[in-house]
PDB file of N, CA and C in Angstrom:
ATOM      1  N   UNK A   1     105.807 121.402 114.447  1.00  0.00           N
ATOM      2  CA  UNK A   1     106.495 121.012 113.243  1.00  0.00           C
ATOM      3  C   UNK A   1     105.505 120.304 112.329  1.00  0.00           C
ATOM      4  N   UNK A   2     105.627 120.422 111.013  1.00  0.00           N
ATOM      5  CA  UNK A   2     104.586 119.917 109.996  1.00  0.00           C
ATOM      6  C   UNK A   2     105.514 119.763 108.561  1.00  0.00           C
ATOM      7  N   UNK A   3     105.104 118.921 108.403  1.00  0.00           N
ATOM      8  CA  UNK A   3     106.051 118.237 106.719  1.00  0.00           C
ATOM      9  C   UNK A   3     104.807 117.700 105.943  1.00  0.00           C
ATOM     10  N   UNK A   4     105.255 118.173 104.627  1.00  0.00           N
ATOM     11  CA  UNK A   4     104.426 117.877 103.147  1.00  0.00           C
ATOM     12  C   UNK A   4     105.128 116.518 102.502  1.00  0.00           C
ATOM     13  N   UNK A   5     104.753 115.314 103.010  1.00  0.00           N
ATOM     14  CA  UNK A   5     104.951 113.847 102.555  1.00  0.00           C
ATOM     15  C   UNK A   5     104.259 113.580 101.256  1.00  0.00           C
ATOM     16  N   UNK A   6     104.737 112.472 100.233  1.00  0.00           N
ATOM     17  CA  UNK A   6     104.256 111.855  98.846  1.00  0.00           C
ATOM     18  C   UNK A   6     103.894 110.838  99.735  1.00  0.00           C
ATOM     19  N   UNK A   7     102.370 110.392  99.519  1.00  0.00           N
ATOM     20  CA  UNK A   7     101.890 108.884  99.583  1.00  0.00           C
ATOM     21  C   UNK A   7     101.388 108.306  98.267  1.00  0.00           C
ATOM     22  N   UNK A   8     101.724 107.423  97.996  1.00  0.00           N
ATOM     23  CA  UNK A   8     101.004 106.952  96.473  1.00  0.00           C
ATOM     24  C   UNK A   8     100.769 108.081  95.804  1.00  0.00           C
ATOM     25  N   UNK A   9     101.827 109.022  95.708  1.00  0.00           N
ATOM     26  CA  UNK A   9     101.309 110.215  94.316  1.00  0.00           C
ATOM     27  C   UNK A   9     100.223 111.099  94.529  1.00  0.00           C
ATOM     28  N   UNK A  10      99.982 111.464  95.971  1.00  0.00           N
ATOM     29  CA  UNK A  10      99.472 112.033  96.567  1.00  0.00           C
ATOM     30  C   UNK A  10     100.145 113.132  97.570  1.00  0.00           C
ATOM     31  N   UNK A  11      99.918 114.240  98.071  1.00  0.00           N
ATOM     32  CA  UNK A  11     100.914 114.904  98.609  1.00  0.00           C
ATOM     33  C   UNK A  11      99.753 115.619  99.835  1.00  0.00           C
ATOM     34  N   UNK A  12     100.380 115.152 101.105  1.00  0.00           N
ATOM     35  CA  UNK A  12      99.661 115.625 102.486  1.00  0.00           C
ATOM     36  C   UNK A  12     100.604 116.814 103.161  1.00  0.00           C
ATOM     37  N   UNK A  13      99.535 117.600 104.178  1.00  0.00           N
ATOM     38  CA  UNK A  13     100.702 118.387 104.938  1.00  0.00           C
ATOM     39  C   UNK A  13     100.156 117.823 106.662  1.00  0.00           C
ATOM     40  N   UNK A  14     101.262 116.584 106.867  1.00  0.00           N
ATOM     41  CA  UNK A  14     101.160 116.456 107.937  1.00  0.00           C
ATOM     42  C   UNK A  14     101.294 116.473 109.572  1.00  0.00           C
ATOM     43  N   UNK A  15     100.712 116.281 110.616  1.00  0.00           N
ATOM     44  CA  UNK A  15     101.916 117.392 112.265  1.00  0.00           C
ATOM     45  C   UNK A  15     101.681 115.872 112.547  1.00  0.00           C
ATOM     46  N   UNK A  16     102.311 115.955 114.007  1.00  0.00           N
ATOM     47  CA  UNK A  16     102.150 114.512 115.105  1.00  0.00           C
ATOM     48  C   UNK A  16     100.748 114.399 115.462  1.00  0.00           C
ATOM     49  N   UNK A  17     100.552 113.346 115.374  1.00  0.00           N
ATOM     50  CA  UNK A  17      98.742 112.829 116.295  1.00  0.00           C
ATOM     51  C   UNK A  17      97.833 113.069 114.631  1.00  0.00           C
ATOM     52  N   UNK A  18      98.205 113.151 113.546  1.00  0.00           N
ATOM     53  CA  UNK A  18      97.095 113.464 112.603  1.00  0.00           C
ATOM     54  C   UNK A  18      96.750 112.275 111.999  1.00  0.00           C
ATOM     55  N   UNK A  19      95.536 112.224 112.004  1.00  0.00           N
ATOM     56  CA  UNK A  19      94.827 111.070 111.407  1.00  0.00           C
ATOM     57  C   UNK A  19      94.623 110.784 109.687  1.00  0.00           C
ATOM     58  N   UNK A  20      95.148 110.334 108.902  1.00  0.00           N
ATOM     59  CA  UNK A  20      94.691 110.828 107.418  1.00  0.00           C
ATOM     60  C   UNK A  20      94.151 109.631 106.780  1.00  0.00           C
ATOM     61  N   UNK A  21      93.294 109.727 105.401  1.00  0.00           N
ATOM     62  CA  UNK A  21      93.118 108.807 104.866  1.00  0.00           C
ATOM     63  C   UNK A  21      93.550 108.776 103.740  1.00  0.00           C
ATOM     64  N   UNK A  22      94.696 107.285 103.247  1.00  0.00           N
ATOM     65  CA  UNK A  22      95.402 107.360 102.499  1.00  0.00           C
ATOM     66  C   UNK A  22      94.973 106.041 100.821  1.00  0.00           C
ATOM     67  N   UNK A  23      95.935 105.960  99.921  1.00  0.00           N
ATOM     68  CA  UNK A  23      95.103 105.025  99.220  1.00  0.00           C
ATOM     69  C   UNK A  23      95.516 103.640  99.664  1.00  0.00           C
ATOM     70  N   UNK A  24      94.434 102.723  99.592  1.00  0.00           N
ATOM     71  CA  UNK A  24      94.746 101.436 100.217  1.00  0.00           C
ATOM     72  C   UNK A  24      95.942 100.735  99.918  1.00  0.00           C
ATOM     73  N   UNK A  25      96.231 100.804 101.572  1.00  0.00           N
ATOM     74  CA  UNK A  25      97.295  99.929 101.630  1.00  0.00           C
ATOM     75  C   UNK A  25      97.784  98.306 101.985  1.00  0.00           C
ATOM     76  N   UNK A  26      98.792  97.521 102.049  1.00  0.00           N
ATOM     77  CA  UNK A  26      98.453  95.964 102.202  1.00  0.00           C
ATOM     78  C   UNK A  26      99.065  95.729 103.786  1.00  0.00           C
ATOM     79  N   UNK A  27      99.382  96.889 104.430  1.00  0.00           N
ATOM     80  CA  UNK A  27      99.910  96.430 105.791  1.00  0.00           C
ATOM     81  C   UNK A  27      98.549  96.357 106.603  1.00  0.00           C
ATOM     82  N   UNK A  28      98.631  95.596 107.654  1.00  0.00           N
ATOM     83  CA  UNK A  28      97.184  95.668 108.617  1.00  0.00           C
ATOM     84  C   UNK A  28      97.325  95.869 110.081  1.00  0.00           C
ATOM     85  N   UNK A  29      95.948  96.498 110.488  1.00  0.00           N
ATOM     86  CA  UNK A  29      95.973  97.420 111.367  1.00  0.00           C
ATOM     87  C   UNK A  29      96.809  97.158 112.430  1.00  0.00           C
ATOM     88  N   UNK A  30      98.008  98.246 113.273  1.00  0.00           N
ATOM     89  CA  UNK A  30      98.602  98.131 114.107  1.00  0.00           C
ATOM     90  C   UNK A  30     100.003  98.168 113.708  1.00  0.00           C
ATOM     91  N   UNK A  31     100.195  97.738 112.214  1.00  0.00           N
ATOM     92  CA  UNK A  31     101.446  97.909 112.159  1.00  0.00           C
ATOM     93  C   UNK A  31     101.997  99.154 111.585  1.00  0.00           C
ATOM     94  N   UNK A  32     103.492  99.610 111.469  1.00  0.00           N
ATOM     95  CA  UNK A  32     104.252 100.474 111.709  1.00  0.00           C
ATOM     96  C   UNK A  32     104.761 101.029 110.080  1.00  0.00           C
ATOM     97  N   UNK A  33     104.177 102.260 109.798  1.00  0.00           N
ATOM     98  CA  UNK A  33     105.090 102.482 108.024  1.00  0.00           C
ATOM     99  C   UNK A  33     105.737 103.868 108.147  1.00  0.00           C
ATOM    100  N   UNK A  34     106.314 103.778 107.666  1.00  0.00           N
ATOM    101  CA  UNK A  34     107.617 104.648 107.000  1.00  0.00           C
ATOM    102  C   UNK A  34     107.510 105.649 105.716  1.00  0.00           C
ATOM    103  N   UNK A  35     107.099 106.637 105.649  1.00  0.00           N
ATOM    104  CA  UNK A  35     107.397 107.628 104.513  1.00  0.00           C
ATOM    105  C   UNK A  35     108.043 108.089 104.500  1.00  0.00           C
ATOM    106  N   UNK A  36     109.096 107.761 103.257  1.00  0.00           N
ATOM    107  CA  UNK A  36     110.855 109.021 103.189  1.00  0.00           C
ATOM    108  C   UNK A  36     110.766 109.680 102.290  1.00  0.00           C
ATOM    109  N   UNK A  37     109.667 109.935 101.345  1.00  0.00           N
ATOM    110  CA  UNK A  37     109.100 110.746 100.389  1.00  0.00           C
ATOM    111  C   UNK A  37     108.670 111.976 101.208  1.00  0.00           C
ATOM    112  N   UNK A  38     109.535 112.746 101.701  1.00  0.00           N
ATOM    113  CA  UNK A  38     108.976 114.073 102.564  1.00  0.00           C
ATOM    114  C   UNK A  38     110.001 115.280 101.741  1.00  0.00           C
ATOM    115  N   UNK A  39     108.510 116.026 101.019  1.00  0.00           N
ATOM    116  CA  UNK A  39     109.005 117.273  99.810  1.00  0.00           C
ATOM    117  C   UNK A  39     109.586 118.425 100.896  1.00  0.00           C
ATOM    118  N   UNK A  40     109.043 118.748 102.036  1.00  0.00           N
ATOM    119  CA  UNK A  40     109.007 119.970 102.696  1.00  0.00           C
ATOM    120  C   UNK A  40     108.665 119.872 104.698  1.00  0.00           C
ATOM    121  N   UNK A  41     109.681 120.185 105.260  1.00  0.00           N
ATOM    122  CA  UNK A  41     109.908 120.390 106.811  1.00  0.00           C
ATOM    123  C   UNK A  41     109.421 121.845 106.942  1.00  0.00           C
ATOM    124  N   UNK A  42     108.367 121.927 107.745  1.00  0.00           N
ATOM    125  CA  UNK A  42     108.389 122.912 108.319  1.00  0.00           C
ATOM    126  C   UNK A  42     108.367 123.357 110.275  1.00  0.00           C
ATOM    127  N   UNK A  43     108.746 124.429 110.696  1.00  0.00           N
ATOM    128  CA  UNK A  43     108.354 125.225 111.920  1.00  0.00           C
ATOM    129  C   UNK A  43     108.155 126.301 111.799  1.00  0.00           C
ATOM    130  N   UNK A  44     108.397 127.040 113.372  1.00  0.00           N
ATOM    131  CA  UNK A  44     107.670 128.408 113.126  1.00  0.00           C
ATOM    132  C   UNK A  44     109.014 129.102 112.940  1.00  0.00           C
ATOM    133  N   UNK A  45     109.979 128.632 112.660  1.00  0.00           N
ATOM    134  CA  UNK A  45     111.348 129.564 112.395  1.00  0.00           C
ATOM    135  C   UNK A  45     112.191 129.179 111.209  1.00  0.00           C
ATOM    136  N   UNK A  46     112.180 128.082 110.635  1.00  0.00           N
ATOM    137  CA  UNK A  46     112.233 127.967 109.294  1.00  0.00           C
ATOM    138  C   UNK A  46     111.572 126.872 108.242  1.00  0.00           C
ATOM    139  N   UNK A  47     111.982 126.747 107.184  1.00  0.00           N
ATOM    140  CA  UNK A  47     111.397 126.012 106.286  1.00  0.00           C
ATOM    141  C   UNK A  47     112.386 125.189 105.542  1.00  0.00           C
ATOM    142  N   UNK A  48     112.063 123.848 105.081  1.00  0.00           N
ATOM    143  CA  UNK A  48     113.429 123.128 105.007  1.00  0.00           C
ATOM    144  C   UNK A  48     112.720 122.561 103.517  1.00  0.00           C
ATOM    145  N   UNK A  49     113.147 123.181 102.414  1.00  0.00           N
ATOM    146  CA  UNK A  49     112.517 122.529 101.040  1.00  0.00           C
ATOM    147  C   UNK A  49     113.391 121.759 100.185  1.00  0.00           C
ATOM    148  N   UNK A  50     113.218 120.244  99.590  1.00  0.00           N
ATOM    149  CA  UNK A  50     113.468 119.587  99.127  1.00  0.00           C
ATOM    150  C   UNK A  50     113.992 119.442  97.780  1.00  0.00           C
ATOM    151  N   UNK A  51     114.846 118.939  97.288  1.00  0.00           N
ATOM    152  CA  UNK A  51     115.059 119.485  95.704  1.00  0.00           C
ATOM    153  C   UNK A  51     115.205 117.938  95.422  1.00  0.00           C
ATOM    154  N   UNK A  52     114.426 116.775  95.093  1.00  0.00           N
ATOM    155  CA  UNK A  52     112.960 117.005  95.273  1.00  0.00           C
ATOM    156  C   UNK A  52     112.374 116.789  96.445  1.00  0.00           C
ATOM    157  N   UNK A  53     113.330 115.935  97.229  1.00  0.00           N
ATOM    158  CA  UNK A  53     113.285 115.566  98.364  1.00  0.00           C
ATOM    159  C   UNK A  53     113.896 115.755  99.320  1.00  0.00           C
ATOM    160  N   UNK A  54     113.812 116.098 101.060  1.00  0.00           N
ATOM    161  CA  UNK A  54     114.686 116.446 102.263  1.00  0.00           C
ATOM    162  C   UNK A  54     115.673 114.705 102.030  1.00  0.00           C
ATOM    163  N   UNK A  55     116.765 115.448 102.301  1.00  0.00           N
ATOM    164  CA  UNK A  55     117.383 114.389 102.523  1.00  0.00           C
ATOM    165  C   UNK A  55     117.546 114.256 103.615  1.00  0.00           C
ATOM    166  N   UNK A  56     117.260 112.482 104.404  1.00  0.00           N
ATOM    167  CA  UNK A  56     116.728 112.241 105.754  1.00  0.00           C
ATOM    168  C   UNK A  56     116.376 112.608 106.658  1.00  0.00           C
ATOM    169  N   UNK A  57     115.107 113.059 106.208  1.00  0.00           N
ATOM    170  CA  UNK A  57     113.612 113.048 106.867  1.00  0.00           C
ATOM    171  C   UNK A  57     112.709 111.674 106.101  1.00  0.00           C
ATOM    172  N   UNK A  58     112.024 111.785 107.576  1.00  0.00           N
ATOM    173  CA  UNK A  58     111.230 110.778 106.848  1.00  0.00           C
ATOM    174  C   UNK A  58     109.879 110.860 108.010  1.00  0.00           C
ATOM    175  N   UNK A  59     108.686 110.308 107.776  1.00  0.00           N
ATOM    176  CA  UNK A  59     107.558 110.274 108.388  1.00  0.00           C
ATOM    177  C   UNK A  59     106.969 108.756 108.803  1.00  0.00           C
ATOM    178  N   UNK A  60     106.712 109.106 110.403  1.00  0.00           N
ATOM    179  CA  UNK A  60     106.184 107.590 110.734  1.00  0.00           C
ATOM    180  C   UNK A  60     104.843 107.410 111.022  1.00  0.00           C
ATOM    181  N   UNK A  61     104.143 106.411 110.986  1.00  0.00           N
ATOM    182  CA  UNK A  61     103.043 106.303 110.879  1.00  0.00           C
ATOM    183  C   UNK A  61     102.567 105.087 111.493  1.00  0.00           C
ATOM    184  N   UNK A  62     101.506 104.729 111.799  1.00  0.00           N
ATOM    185  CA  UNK A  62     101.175 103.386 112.267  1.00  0.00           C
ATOM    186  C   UNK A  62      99.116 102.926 111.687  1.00  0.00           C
ATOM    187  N   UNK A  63      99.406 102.316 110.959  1.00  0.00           N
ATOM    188  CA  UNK A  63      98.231 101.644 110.542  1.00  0.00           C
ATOM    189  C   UNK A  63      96.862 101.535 111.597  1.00  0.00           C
ATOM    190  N   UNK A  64      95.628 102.305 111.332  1.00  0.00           N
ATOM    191  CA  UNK A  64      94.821 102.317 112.048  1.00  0.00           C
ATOM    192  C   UNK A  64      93.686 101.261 111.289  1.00  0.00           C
ATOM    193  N   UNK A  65      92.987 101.600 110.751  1.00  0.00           N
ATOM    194  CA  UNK A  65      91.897 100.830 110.124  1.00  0.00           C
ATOM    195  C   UNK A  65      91.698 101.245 108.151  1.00  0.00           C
ATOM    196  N   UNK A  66      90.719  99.873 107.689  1.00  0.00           N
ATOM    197  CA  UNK A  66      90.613 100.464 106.501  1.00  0.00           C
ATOM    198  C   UNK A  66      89.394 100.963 106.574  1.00  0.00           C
ATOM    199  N   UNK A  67      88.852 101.816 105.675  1.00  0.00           N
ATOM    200  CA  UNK A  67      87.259 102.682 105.429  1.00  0.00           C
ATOM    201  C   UNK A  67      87.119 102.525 104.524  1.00  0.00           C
ATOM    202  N   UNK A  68      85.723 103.029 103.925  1.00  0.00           N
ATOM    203  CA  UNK A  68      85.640 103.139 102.775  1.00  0.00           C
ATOM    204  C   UNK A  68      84.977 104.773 102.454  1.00  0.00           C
ATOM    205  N   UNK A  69      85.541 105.614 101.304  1.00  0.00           N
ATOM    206  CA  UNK A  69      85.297 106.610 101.074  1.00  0.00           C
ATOM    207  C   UNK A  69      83.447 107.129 101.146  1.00  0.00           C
ATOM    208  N   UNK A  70      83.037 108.304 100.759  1.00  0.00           N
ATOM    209  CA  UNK A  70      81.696 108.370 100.180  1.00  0.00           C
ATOM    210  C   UNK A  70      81.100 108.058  99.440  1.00  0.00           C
ATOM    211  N   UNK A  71      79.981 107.891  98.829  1.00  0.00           N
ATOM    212  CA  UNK A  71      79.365 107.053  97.619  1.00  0.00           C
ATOM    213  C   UNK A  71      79.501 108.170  96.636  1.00  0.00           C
ATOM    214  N   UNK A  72      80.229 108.061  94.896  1.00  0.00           N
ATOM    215  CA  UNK A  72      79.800 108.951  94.018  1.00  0.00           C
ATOM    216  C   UNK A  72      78.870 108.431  93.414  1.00  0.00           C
ATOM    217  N   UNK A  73      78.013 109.200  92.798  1.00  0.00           N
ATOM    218  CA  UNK A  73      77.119 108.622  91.868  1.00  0.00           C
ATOM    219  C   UNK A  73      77.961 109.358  89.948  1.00  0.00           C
ATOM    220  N   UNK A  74      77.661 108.394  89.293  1.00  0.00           N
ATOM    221  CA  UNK A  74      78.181 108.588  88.029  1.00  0.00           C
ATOM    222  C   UNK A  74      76.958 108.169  87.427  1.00  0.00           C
ATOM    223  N   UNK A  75      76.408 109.340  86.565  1.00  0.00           N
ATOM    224  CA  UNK A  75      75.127 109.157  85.935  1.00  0.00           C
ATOM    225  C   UNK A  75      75.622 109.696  84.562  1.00  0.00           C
ATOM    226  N   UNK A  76      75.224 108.935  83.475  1.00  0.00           N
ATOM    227  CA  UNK A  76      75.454 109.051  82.136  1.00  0.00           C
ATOM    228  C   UNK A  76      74.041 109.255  81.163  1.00  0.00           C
ATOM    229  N   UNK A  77      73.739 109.917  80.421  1.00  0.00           N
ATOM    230  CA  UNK A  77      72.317 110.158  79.619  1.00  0.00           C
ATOM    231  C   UNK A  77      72.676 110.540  78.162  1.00  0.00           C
ATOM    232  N   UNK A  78      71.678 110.028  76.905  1.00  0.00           N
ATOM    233  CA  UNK A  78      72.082 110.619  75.513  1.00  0.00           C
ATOM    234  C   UNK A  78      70.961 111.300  75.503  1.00  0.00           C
ATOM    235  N   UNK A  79      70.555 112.845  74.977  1.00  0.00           N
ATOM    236  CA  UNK A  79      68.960 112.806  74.609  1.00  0.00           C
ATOM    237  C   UNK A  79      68.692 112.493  73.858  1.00  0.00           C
ATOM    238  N   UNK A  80      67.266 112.245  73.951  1.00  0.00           N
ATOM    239  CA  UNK A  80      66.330 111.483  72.766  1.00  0.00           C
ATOM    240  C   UNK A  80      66.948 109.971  72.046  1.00  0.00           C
ATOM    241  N   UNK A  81      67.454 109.448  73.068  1.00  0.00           N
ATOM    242  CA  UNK A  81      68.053 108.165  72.299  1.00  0.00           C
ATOM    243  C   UNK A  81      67.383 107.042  73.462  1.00  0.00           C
ATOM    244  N   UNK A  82      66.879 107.234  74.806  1.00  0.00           N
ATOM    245  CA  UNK A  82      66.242 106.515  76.055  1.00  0.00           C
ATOM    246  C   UNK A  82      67.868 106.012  76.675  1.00  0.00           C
ATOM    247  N   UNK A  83      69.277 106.291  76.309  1.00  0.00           N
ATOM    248  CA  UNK A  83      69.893 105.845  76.949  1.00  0.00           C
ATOM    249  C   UNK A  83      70.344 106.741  78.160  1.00  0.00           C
ATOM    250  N   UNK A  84      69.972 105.659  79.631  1.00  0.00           N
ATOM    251  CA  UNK A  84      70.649 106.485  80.747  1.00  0.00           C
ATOM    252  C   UNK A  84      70.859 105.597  81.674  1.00  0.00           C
ATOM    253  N   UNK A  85      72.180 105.640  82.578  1.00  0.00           N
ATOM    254  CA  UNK A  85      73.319 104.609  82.947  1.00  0.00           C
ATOM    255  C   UNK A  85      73.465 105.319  84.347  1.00  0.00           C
ATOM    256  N   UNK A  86      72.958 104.991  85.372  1.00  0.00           N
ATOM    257  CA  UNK A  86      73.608 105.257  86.809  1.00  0.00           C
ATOM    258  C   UNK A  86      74.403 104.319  87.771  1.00  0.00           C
ATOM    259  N   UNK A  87      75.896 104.597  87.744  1.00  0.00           N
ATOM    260  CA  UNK A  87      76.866 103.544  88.519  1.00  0.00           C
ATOM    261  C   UNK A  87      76.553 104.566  89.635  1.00  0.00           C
ATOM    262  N   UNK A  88      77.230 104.045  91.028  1.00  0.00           N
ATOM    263  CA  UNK A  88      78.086 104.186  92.233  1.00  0.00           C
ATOM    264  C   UNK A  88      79.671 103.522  92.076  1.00  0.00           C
ATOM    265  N   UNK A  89      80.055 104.447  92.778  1.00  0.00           N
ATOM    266  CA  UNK A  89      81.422 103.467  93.194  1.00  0.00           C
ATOM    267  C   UNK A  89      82.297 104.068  94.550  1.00  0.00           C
ATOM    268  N   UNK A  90      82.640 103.248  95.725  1.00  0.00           N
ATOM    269  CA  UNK A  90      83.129 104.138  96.820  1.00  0.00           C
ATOM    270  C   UNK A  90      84.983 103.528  96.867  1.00  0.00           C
ATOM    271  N   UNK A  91      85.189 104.242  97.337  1.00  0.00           N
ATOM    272  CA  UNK A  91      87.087 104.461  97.530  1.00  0.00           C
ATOM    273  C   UNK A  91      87.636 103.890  98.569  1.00  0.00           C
ATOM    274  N   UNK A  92      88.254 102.451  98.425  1.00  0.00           N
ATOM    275  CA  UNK A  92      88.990 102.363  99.311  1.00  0.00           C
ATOM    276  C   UNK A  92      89.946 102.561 100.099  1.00  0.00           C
ATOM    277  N   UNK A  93      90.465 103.059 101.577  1.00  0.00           N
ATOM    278  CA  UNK A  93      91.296 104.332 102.017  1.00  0.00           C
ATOM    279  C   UNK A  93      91.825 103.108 103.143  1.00  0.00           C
ATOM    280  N   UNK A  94      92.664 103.640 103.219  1.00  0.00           N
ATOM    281  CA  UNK A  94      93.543 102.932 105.137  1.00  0.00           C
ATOM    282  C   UNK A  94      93.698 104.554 105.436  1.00  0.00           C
ATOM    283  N   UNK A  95      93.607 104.228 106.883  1.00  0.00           N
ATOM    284  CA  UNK A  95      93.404 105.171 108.137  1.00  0.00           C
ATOM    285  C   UNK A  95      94.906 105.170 108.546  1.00  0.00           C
ATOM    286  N   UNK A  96      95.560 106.058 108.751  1.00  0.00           N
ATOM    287  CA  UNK A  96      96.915 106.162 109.784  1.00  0.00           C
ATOM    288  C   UNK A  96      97.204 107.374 110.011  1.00  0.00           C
ATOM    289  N   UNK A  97      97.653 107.182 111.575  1.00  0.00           N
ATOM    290  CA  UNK A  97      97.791 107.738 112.596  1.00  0.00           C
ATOM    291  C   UNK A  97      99.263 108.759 112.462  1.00  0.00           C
ATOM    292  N   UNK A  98      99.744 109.841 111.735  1.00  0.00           N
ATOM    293  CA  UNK A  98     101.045 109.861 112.383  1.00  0.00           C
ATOM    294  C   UNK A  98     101.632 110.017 113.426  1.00  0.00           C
ATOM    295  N   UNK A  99     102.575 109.436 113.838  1.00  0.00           N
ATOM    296  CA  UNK A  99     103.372 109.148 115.526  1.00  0.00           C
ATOM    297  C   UNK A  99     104.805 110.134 115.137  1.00  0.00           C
ATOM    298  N   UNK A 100     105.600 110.237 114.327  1.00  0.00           N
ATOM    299  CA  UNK A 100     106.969 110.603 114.443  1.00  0.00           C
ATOM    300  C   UNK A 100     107.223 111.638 113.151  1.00  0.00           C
ATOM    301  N   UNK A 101     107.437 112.784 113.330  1.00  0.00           N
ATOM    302  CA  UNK A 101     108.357 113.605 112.017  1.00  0.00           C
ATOM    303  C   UNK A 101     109.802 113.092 112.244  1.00  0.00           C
ATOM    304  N   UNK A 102     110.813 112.369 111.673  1.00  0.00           N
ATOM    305  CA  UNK A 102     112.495 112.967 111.993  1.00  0.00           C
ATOM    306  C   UNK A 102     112.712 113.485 110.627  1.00  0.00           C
ATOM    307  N   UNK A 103     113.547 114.307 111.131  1.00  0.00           N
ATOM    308  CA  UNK A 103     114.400 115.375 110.407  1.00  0.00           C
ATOM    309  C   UNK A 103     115.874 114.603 110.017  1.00  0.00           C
TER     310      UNK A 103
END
């Protein structure tokens, strides 16, 4: 079984045991969250789609760690003017585990 959950305006397709990285969140590691923002249920015999949302389903999860994304580089240049500007900036993510689909 696998369901397409909203996290922060983000949209995953997630099964049991999947690890994802989501946008930072304020719960800390170990504890227990709840997504009832679930667009779409699926198996291998049908498909359960949301108008906009399944009504009660919901997705459980449990707080693993926070990370931090990859480094982008953001490089800016004018020609012939000597202006050129190189930031970084990396993404802060929380780690969680999903434990439970209910339907």
């Amino acid at each position: 079984m696998y369901a397409v959950v909203e996290i922060s305006g983000k949209q995953y397709r997630v099964t049991n045991n999947d690890e994802i990285l989501v946008p930072t969140r304020k719960e800390k590691p170990g504890d227990k969250v709840k997504f009832d923002r679930v667009l779409l249920l699926g198996s291998d015999k049908e498909i359960t789609v949301g108008h906009p949302v399944v009504s009660g389903a919901s997705v459980e999860a449990t707080v693993m760690d926070g990370v931090r994304g990859e480094k982008v580089i953001v490089f800016k240049k004018k020609k012939r003017k000597g202006y050129r500007v190189k930031k970084g900036h990396r993404q802060d993510y929380t780690r969680v585990q999903i434990t439970n689909i209910v339907m």
